[in-house]
C-alpha atoms as a PDB file:
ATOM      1  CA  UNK A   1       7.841 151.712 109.615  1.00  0.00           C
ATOM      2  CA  UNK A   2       6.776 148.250 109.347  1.00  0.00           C
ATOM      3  CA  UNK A   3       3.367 146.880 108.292  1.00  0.00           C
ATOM      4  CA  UNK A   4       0.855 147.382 111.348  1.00  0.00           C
ATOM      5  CA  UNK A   5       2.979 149.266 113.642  1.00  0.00           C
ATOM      6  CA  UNK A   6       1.556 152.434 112.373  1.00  0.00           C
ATOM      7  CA  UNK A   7      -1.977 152.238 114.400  1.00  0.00           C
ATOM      8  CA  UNK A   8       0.430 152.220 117.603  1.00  0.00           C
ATOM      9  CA  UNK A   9       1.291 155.500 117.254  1.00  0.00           C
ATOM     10  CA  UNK A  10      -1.903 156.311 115.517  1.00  0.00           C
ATOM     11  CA  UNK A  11      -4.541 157.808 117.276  1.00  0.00           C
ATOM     12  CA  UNK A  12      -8.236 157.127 116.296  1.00  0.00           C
ATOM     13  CA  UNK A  13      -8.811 157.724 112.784  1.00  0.00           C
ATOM     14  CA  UNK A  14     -11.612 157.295 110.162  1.00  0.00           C
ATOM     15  CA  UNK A  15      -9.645 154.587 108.091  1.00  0.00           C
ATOM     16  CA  UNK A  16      -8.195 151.790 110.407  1.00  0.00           C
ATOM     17  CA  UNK A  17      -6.113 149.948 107.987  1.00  0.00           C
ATOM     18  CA  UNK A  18      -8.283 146.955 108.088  1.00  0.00           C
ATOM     19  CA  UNK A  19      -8.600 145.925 104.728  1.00  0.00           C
ATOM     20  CA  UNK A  20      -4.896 146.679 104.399  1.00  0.00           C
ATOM     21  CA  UNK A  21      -4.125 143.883 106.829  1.00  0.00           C
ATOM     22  CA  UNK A  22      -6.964 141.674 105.490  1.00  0.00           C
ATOM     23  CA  UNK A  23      -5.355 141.524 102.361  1.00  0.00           C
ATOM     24  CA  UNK A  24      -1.895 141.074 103.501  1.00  0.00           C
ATOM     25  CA  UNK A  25      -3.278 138.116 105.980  1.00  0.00           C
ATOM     26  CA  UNK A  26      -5.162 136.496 102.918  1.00  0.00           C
ATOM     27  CA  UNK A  27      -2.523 136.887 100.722  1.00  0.00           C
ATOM     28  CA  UNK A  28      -0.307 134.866 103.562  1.00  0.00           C
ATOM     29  CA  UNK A  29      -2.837 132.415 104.136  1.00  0.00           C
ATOM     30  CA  UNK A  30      -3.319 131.732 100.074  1.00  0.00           C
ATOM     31  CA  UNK A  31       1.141 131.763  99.283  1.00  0.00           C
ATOM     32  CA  UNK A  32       2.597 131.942 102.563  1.00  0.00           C
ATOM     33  CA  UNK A  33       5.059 134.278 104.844  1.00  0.00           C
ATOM     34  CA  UNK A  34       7.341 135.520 101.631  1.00  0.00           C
ATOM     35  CA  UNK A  35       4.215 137.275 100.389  1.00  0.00           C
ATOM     36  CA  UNK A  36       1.690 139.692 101.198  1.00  0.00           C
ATOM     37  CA  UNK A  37       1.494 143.544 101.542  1.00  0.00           C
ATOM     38  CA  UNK A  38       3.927 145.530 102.729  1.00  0.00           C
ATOM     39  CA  UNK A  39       4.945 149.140 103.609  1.00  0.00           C
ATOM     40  CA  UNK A  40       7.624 151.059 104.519  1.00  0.00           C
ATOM     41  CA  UNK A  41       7.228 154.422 105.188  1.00  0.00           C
ATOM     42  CA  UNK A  42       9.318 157.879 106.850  1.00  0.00           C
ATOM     43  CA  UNK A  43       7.005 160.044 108.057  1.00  0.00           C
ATOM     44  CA  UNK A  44       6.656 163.631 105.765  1.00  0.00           C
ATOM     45  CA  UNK A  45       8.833 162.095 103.105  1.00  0.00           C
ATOM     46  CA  UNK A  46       7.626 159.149 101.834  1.00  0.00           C
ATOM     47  CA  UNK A  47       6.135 155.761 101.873  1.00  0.00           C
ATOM     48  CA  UNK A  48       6.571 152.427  99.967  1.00  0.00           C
ATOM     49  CA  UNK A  49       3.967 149.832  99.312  1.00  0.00           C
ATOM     50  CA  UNK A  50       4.978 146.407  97.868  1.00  0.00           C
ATOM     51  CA  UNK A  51       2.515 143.932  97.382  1.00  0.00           C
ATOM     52  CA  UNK A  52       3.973 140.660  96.555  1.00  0.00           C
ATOM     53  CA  UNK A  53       2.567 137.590  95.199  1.00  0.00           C
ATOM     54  CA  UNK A  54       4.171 134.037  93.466  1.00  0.00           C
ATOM     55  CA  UNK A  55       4.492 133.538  89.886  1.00  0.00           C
ATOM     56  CA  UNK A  56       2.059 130.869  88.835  1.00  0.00           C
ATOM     57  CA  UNK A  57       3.298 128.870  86.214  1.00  0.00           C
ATOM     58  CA  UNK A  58       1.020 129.670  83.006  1.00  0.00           C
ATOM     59  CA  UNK A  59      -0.017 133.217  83.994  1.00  0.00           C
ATOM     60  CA  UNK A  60       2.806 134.993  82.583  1.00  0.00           C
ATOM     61  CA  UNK A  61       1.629 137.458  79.732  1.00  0.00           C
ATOM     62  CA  UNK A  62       4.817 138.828  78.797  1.00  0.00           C
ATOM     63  CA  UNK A  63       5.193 138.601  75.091  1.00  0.00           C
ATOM     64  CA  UNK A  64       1.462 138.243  74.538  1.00  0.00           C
ATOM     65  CA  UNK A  65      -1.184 140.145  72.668  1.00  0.00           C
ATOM     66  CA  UNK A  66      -4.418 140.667  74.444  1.00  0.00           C
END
């Protein structure tokens, strides 16, 4: 089930899902449509969340010692 459609079939819950899409919209707003939250998800057997952002050139760690 794609990101958001949930609360249609949703009925009124505690939790909303509204900093879920707050992140996802800033995320799009900051590195555009590619990116952002999103989840996939079969109800009673599972669900998937990917939350995807840009490499930024100079932020890779791999290989690194902290």
């Amino acid at each position: 089930m794609p990101l958001f459609e949930v609360n249609k079939v949703q009925t009124n819950t505690r939790f909303s899902g509204m900093g879920v899409r707050n992140v996802h919209e800033r995320i799009v707003r900051l590195f555009g449509e590619p990116y952002g939250v999103f989840l996939y998800s079969e109800p009673d057997t599972y669900t998937t969340v990917q939350i995807r952002f840009p490499l930024v050139p100079g932020t890779d760690r791999k290989g690194q010692e902290e």
